[in-house]
PDB file of N, CA and C in Angstrom:
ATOM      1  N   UNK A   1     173.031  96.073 112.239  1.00  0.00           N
ATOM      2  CA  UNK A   1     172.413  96.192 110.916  1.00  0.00           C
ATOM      3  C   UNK A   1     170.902  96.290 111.084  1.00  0.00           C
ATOM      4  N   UNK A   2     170.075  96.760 109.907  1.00  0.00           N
ATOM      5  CA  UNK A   2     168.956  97.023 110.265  1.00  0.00           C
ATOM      6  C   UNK A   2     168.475  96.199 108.627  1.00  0.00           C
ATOM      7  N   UNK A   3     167.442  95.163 109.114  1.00  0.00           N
ATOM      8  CA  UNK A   3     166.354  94.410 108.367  1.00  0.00           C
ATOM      9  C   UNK A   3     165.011  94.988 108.026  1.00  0.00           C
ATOM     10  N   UNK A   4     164.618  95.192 106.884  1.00  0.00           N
ATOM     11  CA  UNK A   4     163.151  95.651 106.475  1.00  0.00           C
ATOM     12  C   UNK A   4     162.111  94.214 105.808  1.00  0.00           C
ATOM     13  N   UNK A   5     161.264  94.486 106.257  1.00  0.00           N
ATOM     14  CA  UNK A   5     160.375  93.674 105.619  1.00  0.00           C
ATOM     15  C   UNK A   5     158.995  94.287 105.647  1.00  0.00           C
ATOM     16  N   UNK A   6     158.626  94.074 104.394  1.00  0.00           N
ATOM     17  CA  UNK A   6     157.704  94.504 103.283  1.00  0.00           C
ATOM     18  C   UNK A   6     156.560  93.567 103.334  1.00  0.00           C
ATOM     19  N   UNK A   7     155.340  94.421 103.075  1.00  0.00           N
ATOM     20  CA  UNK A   7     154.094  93.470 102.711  1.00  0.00           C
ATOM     21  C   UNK A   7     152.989  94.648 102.287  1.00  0.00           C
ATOM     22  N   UNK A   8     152.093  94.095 101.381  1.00  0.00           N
ATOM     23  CA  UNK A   8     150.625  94.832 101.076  1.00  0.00           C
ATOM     24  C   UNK A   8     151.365  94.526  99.479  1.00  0.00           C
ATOM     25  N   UNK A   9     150.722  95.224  98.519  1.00  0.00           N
ATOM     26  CA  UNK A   9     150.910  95.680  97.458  1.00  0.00           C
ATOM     27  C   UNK A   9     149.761  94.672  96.759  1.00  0.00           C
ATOM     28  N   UNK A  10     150.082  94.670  95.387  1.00  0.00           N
ATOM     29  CA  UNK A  10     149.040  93.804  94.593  1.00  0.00           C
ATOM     30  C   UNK A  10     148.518  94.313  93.714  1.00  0.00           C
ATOM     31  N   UNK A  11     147.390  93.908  92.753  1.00  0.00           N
ATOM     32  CA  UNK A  11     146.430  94.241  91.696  1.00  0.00           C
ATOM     33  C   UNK A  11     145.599  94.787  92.152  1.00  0.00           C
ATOM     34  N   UNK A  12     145.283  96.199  91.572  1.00  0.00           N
ATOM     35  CA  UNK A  12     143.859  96.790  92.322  1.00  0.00           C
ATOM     36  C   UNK A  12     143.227  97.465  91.186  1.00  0.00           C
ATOM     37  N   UNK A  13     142.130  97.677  90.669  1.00  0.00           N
ATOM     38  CA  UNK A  13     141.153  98.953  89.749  1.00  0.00           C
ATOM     39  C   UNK A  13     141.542  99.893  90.088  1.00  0.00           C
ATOM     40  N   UNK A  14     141.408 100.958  89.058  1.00  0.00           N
ATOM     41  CA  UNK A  14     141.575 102.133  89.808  1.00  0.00           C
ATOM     42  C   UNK A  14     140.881 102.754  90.139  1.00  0.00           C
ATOM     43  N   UNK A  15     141.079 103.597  91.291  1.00  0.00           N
ATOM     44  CA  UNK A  15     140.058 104.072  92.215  1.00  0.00           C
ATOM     45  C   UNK A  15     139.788 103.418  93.246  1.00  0.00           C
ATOM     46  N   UNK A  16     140.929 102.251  93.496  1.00  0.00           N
ATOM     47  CA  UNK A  16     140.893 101.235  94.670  1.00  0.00           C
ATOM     48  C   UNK A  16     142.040 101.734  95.607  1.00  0.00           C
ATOM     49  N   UNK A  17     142.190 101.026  96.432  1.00  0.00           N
ATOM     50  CA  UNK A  17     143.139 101.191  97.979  1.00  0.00           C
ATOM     51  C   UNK A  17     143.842 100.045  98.015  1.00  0.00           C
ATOM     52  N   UNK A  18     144.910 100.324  98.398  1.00  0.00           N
ATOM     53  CA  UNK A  18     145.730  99.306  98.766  1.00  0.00           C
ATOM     54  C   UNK A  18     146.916  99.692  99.969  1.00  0.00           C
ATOM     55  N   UNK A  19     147.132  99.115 100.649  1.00  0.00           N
ATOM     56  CA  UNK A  19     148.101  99.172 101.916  1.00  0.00           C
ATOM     57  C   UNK A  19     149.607  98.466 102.197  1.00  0.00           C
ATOM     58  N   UNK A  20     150.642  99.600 102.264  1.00  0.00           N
ATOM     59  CA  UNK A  20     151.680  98.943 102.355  1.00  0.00           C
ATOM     60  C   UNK A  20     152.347  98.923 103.811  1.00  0.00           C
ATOM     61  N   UNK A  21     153.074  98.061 104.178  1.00  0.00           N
ATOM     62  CA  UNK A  21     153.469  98.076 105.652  1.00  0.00           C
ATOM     63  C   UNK A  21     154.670  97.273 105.515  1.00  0.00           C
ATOM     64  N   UNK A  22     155.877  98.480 106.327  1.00  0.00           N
ATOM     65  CA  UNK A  22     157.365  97.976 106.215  1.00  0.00           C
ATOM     66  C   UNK A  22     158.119  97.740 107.420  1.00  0.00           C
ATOM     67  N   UNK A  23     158.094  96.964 108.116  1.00  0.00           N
ATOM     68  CA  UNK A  23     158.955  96.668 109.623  1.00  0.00           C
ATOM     69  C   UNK A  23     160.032  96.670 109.868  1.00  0.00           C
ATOM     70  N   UNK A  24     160.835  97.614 110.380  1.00  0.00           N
ATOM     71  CA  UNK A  24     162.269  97.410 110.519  1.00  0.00           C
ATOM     72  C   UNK A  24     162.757  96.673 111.572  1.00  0.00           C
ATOM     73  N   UNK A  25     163.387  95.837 111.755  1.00  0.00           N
ATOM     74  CA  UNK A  25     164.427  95.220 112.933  1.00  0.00           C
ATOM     75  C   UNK A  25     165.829  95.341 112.917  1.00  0.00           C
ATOM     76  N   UNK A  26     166.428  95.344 114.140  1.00  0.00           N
ATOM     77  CA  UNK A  26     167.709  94.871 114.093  1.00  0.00           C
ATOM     78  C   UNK A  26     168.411  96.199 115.125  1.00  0.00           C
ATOM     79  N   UNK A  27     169.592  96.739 114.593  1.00  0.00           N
ATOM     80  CA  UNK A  27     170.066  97.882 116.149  1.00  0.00           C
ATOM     81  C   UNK A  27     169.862  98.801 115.134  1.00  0.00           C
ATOM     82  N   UNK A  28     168.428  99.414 115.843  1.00  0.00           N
ATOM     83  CA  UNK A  28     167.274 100.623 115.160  1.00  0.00           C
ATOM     84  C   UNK A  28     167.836 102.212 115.644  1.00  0.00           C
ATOM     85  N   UNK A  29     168.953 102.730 114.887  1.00  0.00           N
ATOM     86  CA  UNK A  29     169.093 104.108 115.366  1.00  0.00           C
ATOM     87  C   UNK A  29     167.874 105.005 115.519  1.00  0.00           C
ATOM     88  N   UNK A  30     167.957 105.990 117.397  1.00  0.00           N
ATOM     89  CA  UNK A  30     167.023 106.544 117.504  1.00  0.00           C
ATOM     90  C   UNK A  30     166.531 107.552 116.435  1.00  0.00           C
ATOM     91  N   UNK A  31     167.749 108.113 115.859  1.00  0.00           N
ATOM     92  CA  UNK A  31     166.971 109.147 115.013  1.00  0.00           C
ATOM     93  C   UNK A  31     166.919 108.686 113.537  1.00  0.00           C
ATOM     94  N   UNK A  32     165.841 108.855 113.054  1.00  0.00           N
ATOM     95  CA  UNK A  32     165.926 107.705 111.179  1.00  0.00           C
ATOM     96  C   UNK A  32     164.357 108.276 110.609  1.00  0.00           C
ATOM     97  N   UNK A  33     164.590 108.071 109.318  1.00  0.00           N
ATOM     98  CA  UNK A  33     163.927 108.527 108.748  1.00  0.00           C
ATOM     99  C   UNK A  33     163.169 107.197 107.791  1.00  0.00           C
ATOM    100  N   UNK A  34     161.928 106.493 107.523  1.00  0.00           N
ATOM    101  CA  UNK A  34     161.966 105.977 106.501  1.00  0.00           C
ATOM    102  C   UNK A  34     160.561 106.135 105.974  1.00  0.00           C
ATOM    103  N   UNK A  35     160.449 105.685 104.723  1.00  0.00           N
ATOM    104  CA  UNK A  35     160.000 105.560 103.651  1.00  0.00           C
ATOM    105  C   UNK A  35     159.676 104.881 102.322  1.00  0.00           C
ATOM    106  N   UNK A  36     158.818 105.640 101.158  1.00  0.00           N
ATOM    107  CA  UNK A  36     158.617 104.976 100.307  1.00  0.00           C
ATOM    108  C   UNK A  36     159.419 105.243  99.224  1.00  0.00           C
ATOM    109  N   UNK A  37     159.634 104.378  97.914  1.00  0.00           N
ATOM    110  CA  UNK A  37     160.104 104.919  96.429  1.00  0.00           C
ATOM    111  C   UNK A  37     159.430 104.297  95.949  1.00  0.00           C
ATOM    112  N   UNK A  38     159.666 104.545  94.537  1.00  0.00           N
ATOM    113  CA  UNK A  38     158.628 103.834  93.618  1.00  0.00           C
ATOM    114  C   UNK A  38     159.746 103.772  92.328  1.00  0.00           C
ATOM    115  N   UNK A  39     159.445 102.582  91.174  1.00  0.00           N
ATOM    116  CA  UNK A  39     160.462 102.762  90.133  1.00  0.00           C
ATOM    117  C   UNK A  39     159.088 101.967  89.158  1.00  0.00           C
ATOM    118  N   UNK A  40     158.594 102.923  88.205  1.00  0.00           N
ATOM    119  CA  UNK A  40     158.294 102.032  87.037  1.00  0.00           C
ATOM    120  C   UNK A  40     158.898 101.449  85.764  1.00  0.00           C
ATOM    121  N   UNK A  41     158.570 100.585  85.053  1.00  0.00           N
ATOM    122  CA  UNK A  41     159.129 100.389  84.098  1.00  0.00           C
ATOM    123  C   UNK A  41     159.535 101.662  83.242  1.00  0.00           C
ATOM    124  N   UNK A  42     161.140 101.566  82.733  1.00  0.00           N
ATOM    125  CA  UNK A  42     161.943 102.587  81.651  1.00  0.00           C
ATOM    126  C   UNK A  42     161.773 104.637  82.663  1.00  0.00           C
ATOM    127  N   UNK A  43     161.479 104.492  84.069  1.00  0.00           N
ATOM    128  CA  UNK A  43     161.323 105.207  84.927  1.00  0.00           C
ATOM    129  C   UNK A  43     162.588 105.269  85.873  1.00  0.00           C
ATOM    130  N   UNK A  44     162.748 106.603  86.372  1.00  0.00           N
ATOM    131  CA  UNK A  44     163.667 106.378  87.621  1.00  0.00           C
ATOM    132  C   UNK A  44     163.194 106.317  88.693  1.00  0.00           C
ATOM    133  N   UNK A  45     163.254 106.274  89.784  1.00  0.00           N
ATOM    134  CA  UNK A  45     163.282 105.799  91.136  1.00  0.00           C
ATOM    135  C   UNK A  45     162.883 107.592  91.962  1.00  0.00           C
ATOM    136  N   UNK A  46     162.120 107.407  92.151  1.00  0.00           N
ATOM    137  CA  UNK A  46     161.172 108.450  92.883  1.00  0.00           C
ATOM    138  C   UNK A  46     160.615 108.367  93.961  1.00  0.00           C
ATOM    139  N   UNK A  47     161.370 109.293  94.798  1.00  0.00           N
ATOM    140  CA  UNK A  47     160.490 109.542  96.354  1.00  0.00           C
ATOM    141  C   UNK A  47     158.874 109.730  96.547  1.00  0.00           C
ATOM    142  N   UNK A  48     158.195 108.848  96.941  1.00  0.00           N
ATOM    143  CA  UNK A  48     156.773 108.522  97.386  1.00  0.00           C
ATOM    144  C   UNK A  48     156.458 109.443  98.571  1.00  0.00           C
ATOM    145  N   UNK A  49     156.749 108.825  99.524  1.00  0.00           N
ATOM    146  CA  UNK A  49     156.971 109.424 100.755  1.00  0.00           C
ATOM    147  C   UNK A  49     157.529 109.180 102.020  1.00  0.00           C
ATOM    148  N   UNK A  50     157.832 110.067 103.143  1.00  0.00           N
ATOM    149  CA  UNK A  50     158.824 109.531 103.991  1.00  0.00           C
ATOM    150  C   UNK A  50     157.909 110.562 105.408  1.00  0.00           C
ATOM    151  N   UNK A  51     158.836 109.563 106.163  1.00  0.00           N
ATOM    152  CA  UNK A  51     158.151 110.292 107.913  1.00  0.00           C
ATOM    153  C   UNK A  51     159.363 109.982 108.324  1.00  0.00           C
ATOM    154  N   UNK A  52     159.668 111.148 109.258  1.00  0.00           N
ATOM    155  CA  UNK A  52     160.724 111.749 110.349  1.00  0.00           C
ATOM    156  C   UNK A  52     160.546 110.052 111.626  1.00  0.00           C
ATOM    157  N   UNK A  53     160.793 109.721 111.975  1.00  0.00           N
ATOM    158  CA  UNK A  53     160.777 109.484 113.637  1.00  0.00           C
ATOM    159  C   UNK A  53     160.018 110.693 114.691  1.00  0.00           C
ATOM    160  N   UNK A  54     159.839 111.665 114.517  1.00  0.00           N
ATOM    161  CA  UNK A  54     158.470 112.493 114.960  1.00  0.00           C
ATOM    162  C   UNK A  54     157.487 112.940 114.461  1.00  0.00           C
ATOM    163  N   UNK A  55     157.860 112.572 112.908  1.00  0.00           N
ATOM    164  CA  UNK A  55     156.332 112.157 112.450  1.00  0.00           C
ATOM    165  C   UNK A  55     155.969 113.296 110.910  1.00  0.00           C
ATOM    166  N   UNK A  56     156.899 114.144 110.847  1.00  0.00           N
ATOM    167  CA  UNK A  56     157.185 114.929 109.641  1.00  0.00           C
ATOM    168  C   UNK A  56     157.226 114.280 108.587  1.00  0.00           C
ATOM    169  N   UNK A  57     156.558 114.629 107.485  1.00  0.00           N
ATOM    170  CA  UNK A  57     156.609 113.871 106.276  1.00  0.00           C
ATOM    171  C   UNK A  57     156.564 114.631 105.196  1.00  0.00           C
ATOM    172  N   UNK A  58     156.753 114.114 104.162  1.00  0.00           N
ATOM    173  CA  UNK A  58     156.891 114.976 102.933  1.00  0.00           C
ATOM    174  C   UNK A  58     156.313 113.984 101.884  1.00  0.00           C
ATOM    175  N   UNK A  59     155.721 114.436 100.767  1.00  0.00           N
ATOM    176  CA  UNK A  59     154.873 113.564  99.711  1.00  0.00           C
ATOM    177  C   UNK A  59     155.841 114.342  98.399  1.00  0.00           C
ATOM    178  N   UNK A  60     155.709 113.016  97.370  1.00  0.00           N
ATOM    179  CA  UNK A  60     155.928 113.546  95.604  1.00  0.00           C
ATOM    180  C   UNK A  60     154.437 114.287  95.650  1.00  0.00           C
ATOM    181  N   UNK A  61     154.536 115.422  94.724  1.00  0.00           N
ATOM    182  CA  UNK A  61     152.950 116.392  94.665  1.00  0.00           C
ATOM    183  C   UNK A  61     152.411 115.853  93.866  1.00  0.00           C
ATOM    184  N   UNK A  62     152.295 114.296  93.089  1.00  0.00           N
ATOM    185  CA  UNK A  62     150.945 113.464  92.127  1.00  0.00           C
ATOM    186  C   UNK A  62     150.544 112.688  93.415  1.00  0.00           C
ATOM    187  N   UNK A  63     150.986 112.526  94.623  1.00  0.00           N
ATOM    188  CA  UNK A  63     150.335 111.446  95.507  1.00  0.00           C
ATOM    189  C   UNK A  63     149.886 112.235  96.917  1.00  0.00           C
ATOM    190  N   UNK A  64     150.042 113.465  96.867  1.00  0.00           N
ATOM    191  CA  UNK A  64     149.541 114.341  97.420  1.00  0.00           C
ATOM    192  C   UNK A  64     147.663 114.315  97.831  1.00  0.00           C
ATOM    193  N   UNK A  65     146.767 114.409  99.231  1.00  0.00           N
ATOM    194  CA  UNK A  65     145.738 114.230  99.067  1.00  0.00           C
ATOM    195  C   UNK A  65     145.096 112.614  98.490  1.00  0.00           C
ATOM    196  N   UNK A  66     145.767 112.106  97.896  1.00  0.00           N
ATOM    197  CA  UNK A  66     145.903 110.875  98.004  1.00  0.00           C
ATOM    198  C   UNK A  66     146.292 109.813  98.774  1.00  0.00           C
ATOM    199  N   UNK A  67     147.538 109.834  98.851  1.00  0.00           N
ATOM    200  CA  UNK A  67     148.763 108.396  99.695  1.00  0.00           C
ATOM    201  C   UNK A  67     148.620 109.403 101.236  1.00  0.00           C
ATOM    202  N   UNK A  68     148.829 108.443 102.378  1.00  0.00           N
ATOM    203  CA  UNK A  68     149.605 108.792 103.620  1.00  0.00           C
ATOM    204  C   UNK A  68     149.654 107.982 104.053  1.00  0.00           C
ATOM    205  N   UNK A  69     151.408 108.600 104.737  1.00  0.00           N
ATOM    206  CA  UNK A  69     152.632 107.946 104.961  1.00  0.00           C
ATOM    207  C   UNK A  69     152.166 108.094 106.618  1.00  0.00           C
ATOM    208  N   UNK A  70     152.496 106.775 107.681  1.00  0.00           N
ATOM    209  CA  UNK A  70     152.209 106.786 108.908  1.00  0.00           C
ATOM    210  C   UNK A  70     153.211 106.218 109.354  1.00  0.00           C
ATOM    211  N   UNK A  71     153.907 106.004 110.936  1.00  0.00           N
ATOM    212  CA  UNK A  71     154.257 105.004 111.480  1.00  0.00           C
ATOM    213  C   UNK A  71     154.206 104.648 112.637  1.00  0.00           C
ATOM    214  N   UNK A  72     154.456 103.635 112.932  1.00  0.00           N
ATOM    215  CA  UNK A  72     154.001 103.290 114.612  1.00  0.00           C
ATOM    216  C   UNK A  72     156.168 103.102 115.096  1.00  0.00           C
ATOM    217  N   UNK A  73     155.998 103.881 116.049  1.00  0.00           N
ATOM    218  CA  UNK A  73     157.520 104.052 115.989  1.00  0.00           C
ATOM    219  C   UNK A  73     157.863 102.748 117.695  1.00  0.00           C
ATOM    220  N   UNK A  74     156.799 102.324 118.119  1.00  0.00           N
ATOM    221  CA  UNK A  74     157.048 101.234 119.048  1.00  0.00           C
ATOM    222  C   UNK A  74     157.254  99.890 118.328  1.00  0.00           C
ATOM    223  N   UNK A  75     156.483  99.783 117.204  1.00  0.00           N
ATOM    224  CA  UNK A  75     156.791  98.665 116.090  1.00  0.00           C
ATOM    225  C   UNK A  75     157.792  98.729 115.335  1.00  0.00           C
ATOM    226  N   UNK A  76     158.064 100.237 115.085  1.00  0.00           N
ATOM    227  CA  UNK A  76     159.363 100.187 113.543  1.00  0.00           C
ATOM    228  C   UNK A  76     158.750  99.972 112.929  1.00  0.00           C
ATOM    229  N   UNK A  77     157.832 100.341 112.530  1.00  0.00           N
ATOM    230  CA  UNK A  77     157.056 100.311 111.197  1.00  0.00           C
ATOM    231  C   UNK A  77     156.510 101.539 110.561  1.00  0.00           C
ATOM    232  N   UNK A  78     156.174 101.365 109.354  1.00  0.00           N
ATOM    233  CA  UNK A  78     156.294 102.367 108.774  1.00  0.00           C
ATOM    234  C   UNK A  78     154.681 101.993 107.629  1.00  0.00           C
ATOM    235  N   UNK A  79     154.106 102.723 107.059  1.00  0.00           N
ATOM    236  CA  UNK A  79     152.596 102.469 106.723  1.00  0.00           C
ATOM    237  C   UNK A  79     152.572 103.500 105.479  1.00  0.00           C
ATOM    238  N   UNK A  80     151.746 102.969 104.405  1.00  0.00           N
ATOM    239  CA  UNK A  80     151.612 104.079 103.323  1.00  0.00           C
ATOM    240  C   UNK A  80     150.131 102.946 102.677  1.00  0.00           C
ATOM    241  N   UNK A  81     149.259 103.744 103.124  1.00  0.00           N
ATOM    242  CA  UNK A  81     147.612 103.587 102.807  1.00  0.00           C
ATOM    243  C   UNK A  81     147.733 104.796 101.296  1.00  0.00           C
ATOM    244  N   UNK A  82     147.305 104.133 100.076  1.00  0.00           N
ATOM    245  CA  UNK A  82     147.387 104.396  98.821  1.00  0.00           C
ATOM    246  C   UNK A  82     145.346 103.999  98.225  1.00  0.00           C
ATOM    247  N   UNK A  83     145.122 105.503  98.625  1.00  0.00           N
ATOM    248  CA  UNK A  83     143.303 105.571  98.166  1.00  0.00           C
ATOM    249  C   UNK A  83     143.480 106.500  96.752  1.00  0.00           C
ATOM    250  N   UNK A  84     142.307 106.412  95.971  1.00  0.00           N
ATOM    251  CA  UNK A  84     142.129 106.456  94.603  1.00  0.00           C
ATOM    252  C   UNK A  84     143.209 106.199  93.782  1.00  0.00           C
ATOM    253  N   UNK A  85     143.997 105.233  93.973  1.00  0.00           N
ATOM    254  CA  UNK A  85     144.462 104.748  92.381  1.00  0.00           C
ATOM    255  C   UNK A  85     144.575 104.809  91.359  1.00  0.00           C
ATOM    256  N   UNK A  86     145.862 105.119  90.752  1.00  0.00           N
ATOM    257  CA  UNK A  86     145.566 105.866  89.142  1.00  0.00           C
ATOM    258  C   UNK A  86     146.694 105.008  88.462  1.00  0.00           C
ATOM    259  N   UNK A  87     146.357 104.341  87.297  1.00  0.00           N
ATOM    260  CA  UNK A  87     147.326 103.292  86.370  1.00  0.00           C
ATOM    261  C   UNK A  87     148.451 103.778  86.426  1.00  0.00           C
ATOM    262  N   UNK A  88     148.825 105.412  86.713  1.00  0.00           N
ATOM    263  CA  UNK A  88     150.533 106.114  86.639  1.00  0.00           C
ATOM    264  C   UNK A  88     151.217 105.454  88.090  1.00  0.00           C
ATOM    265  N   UNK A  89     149.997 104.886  88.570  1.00  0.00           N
ATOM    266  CA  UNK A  89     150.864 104.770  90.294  1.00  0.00           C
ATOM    267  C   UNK A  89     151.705 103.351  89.975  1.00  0.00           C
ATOM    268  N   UNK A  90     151.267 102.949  88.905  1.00  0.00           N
ATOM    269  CA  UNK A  90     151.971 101.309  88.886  1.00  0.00           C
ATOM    270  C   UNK A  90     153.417 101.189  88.928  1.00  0.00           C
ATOM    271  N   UNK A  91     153.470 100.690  89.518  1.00  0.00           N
ATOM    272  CA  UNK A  91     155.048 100.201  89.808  1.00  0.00           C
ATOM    273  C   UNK A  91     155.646  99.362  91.325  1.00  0.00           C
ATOM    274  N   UNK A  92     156.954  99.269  91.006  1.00  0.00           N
ATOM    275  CA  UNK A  92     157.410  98.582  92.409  1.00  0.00           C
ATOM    276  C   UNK A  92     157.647  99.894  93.414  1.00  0.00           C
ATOM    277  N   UNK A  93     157.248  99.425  94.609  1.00  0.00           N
ATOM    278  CA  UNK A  93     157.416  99.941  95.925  1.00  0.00           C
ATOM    279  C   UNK A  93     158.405  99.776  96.847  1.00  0.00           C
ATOM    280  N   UNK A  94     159.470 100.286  97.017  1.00  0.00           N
ATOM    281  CA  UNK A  94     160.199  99.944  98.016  1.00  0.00           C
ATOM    282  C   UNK A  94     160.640 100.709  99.303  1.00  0.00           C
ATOM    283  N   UNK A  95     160.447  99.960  99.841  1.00  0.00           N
ATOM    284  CA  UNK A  95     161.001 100.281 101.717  1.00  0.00           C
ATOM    285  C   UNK A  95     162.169 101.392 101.838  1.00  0.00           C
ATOM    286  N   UNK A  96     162.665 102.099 102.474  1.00  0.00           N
ATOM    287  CA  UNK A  96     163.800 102.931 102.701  1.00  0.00           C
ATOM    288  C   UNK A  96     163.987 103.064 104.468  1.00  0.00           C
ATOM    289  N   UNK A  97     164.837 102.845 104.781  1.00  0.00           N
ATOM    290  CA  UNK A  97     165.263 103.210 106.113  1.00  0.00           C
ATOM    291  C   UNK A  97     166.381 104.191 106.148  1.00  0.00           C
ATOM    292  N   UNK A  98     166.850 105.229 106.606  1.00  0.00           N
ATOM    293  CA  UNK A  98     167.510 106.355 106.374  1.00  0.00           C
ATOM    294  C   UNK A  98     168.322 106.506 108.064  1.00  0.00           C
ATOM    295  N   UNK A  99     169.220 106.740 108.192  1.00  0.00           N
ATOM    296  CA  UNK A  99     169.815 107.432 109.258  1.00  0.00           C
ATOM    297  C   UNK A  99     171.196 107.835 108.655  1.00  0.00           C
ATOM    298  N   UNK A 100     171.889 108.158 110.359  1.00  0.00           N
ATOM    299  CA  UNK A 100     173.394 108.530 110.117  1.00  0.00           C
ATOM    300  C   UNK A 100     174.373 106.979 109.876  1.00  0.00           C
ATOM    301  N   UNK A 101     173.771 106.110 110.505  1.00  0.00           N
ATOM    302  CA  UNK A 101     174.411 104.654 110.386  1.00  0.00           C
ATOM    303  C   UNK A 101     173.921 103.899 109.079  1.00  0.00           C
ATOM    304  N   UNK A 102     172.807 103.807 108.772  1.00  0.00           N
ATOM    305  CA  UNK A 102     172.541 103.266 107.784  1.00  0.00           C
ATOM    306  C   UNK A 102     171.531 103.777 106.422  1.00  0.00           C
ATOM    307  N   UNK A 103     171.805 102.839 105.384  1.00  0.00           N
ATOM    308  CA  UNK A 103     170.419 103.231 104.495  1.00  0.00           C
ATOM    309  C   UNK A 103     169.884 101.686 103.550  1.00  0.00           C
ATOM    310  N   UNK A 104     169.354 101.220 104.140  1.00  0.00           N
ATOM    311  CA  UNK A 104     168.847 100.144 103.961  1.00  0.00           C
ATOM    312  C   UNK A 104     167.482  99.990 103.021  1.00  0.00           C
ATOM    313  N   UNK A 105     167.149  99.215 101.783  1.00  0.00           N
ATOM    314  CA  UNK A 105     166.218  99.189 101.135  1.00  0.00           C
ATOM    315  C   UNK A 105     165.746  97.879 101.278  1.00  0.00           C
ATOM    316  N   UNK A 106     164.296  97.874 101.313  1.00  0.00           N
ATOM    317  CA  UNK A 106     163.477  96.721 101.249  1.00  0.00           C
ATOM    318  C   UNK A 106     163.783  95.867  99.900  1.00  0.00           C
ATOM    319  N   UNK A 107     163.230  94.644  99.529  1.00  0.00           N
ATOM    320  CA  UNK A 107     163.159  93.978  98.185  1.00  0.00           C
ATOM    321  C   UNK A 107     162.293  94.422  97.117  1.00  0.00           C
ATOM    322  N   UNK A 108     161.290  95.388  97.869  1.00  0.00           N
ATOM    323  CA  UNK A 108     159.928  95.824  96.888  1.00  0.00           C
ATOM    324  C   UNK A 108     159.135  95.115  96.568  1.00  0.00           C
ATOM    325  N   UNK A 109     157.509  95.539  96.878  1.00  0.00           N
ATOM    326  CA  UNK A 109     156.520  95.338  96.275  1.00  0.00           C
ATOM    327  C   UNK A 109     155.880  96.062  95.395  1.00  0.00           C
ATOM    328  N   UNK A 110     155.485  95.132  94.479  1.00  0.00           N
ATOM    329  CA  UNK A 110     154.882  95.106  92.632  1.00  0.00           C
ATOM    330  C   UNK A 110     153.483  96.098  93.177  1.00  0.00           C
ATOM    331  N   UNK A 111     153.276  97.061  92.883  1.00  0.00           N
ATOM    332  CA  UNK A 111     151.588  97.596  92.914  1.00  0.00           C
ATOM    333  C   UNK A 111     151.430  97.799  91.589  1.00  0.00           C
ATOM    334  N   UNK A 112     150.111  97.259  90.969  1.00  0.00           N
ATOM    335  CA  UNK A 112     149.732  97.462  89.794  1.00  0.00           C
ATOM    336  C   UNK A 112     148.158  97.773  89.806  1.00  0.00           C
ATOM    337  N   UNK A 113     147.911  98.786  88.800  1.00  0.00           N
ATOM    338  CA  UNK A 113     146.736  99.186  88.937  1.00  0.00           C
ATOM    339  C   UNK A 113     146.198  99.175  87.570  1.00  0.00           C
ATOM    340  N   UNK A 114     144.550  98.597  87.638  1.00  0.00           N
ATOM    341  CA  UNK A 114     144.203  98.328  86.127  1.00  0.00           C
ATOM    342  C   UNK A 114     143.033  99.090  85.670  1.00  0.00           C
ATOM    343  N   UNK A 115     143.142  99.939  84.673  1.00  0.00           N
ATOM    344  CA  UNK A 115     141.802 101.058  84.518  1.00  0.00           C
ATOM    345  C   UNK A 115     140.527 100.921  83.631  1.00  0.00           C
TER     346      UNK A 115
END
């Protein structure tokens, strides 16, 4: 099984930065994909962004030039640095781990942004 754990998020102005960082453990299939979602209130659940295991990524086009998605693939971790901030970004954040064995979601962190 594969464990995520989550950290960064929080209250920020907008036009602020904030940093999320998601660690996976446990029996880590070589090939996997993970990532971000996002769900705001009375919202559905929307792909943020995601990186390959070689490093391919893909963005939603409002977080485009904005957000990037990184990871350090000796850690299992996975990174999404979130610069200029906009009150639409508010919402919970959650972890995604993707393969052929599993698909595992973090608990989510709250990002809220105040304008």
């Amino acid at each position: 099984q594969v464990q995520l754990v989550e950290s960064g998020g929080g209250l920020v102005q907008a036009g602020g930065s904030l940093r999320l960082s998601c660690a996976a453990s446990g029996s880590i299939p070589r090939f996997n994909v993970m990532g971000w979602f996002r769900q705001a209130p009375g919202k559905q659940r929307e792909l943020v962004a995601d990186i390959t295991k070689g490093g391919s990524t893909n963005y939603v086009d409002s977080v485009k030039g904005r957000f990037t998605i990184s990871r350090d693939n000796a850690k299992n971790t996975v990174y999404l640095q979130m610069n200029s901030l906009k009150p639409e970004d508010t919402a919970l954040y959650s972890c995604n781990f993707y393969s052929a064995e599993y698909d595992v979601w973090g608990q989510g962190t709250q990002v809220t942004v105040s304008s």
